[in-house]
N, C-alpha and C. Protein backbone atom coordinates (compact mmCIF):
# COMPACT_ATOMS: atom_id res chain seq x y z
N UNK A 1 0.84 -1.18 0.00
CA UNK A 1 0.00 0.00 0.00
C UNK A 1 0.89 1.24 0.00
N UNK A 2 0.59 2.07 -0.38
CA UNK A 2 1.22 3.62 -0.86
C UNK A 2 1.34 4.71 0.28
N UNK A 3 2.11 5.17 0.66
CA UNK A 3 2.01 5.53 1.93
C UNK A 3 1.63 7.45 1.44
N UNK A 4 0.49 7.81 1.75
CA UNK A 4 0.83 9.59 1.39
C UNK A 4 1.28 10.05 2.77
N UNK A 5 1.74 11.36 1.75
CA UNK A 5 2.54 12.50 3.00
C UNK A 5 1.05 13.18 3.90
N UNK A 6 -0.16 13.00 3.02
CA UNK A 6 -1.17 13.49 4.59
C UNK A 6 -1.94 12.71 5.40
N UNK A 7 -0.73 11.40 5.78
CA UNK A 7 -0.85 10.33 6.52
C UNK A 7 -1.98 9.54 6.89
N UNK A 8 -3.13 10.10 5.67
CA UNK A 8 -4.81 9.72 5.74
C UNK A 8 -4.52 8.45 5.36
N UNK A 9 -6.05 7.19 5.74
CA UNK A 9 -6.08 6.30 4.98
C UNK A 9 -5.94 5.86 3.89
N UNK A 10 -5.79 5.27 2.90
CA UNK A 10 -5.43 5.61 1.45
C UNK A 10 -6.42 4.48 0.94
N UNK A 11 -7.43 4.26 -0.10
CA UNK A 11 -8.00 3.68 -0.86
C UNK A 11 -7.92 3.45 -2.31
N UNK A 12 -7.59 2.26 -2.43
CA UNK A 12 -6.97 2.20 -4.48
C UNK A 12 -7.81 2.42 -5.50
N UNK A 13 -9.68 2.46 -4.73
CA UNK A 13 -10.63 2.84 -6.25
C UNK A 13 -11.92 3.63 -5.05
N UNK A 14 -12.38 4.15 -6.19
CA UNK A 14 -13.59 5.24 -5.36
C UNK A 14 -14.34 3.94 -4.86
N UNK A 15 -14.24 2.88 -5.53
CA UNK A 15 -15.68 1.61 -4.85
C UNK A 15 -15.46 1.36 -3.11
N UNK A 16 -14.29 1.30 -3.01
CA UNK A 16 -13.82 0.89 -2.04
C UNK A 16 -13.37 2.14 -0.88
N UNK A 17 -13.17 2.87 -1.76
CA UNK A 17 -13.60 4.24 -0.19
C UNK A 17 -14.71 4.53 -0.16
N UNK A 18 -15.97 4.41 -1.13
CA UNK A 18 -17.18 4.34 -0.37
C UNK A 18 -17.50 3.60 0.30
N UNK A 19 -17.46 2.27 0.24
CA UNK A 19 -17.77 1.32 1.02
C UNK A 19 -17.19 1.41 2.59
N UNK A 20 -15.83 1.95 2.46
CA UNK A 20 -15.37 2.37 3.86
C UNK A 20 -16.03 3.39 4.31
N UNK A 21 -16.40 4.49 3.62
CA UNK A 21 -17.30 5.89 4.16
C UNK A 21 -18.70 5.41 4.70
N UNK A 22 -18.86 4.82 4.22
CA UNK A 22 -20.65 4.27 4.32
C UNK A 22 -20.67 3.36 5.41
N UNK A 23 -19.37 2.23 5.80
CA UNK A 23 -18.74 1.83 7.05
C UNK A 23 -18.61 2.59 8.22
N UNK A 24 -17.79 3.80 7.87
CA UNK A 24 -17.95 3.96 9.54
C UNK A 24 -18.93 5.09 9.36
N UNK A 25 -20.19 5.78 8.67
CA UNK A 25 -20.84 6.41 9.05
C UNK A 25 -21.72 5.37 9.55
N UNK A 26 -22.05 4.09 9.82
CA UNK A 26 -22.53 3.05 10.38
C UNK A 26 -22.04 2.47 11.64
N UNK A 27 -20.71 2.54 11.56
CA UNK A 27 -19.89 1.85 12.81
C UNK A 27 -19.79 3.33 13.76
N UNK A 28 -19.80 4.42 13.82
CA UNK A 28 -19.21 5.62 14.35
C UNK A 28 -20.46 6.55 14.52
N UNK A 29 -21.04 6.78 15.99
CA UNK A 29 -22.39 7.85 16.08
C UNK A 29 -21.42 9.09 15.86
N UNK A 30 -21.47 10.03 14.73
CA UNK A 30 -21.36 11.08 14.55
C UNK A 30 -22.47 12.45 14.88
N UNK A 31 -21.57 13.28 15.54
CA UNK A 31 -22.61 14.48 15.91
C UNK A 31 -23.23 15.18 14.60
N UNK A 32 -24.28 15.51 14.48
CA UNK A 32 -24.78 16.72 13.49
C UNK A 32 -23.48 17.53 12.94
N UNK A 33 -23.62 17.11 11.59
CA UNK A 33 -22.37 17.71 10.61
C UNK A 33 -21.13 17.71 10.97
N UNK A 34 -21.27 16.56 11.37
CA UNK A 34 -19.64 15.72 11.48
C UNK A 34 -19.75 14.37 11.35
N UNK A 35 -18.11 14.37 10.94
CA UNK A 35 -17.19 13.19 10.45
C UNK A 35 -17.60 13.07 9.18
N UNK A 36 -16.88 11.81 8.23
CA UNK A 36 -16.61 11.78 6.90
C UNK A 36 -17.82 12.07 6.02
N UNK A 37 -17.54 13.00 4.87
CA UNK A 37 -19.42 12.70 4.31
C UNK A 37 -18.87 12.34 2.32
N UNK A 38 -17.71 12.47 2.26
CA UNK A 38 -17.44 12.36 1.00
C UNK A 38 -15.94 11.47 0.50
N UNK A 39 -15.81 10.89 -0.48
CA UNK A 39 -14.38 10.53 -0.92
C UNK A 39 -13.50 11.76 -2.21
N UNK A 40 -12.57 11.55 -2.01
CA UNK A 40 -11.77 12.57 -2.83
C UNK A 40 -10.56 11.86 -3.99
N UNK A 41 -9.93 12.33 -4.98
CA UNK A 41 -8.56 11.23 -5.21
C UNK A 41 -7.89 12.40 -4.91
N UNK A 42 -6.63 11.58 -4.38
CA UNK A 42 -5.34 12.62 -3.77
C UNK A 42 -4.55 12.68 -4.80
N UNK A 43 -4.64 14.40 -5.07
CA UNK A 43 -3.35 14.91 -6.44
C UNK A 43 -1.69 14.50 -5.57
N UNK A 44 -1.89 14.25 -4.32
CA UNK A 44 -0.36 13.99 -3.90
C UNK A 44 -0.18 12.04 -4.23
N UNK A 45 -0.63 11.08 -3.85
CA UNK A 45 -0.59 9.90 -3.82
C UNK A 45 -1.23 9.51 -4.78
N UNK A 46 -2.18 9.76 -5.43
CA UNK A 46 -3.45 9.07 -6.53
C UNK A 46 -4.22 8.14 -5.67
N UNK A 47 -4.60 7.99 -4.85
CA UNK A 47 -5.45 6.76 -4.31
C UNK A 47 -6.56 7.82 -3.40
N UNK A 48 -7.38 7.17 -3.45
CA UNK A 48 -8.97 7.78 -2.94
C UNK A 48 -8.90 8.22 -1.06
N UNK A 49 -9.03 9.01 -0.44
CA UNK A 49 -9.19 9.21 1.02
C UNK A 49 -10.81 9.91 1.49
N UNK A 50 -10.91 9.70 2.58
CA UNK A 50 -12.35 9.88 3.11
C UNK A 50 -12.06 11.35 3.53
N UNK A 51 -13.23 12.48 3.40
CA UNK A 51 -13.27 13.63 3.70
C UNK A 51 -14.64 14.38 4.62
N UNK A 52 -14.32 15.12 5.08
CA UNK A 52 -15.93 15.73 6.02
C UNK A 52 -16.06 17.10 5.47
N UNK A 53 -15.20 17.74 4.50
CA UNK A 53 -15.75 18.91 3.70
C UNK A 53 -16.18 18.54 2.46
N UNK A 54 -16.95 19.68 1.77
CA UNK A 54 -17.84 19.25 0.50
C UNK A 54 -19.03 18.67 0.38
N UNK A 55 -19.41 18.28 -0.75
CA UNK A 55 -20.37 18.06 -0.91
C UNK A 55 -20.90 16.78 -0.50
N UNK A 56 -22.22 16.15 -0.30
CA UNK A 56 -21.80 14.46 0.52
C UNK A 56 -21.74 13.46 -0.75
N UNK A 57 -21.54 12.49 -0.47
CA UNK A 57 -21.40 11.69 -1.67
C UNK A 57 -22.55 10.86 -1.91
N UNK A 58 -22.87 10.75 -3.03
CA UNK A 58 -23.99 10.20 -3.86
C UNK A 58 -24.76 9.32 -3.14
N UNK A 59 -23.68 8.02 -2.91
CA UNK A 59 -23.89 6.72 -2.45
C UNK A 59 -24.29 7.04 -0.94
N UNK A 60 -23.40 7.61 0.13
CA UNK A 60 -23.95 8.10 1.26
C UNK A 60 -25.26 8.66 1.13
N UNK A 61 -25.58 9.59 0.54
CA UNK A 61 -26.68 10.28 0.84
C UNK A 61 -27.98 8.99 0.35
N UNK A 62 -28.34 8.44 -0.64
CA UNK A 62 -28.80 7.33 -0.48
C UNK A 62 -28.96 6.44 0.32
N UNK A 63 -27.91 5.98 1.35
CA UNK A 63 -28.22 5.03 2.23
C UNK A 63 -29.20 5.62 3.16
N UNK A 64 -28.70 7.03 3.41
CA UNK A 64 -29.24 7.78 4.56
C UNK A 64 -30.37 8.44 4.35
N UNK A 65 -30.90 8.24 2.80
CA UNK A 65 -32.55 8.78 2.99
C UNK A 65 -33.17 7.25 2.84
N UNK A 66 -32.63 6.84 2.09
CA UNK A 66 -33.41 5.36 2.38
C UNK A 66 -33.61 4.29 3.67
N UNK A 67 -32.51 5.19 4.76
CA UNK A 67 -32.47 4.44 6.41
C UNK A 67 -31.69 3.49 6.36
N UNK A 68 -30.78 3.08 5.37
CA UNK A 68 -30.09 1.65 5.23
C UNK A 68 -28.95 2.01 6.28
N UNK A 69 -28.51 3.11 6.99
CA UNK A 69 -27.55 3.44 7.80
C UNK A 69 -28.08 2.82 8.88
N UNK A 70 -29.01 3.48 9.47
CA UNK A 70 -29.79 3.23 10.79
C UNK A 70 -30.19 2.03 10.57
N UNK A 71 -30.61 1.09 10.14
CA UNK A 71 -31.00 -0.38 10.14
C UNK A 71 -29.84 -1.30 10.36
N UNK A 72 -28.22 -0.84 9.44
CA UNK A 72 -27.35 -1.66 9.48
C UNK A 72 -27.04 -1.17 11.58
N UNK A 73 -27.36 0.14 12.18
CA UNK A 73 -27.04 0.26 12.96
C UNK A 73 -27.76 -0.70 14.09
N UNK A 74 -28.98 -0.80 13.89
CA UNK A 74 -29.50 -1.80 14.22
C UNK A 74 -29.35 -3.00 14.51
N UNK A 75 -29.35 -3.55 13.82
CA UNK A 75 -28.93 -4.92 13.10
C UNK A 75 -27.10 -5.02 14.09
N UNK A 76 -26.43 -4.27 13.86
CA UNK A 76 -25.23 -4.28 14.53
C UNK A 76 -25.09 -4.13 16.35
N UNK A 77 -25.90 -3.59 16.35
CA UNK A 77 -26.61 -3.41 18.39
C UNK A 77 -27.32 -4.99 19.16
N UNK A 78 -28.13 -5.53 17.96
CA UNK A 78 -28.60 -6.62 18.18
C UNK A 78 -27.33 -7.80 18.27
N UNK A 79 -26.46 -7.89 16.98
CA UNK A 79 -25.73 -8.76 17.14
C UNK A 79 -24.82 -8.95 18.55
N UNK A 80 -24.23 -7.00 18.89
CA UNK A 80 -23.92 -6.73 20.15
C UNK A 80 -24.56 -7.53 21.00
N UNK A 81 -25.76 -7.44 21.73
CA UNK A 81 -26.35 -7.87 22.36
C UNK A 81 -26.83 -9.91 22.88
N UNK A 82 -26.59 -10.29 21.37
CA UNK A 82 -26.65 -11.77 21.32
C UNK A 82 -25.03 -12.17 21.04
N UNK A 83 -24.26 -11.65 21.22
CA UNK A 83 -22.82 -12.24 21.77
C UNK A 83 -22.92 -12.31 22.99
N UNK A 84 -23.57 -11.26 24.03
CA UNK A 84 -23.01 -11.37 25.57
C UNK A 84 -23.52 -12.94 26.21
């Protein structure tokens, strides 16, 4: 893996930093207009990183009017719960 100089995560195709963005806006309770809402490609490294300025990204904003965020959050509390 490619190491950039702004020591962010680094992702090799936009598929796969959404899928991480859409991850931890699921895994991570974020406050009102915070944490990641978009992916970017880095003019320093070329590989995709997660961002919280701009515009939100396509795929995010979809999960999150359709509720597929809050259900996977769901669904993830329960499993919590039937491990103990």
């Amino acid at each position: 893996m490619t190491r950039c100089i702004s020591h962010k995560k680094s992702y090799s195709s936009l598929e796969l930093a959404e899928e991480a963005l859409i991850e931890a806006r699921t895994k991570y309770d974020y406050a009102p207009n915070r944490g990641p809402l978009a992916v970017y490609k880095c003019e320093d490294c070329g590989q995709y990183h997660l961002t919280s300025k701009g515009k939100m990204n396509e795929k995010l904003s979809k999960h999150l009017a359709e509720g597929k965020i809050e259900l996977q959050k769901e669904a993830d509390r329960w499993i919590r719960k039937l491990k103990r």
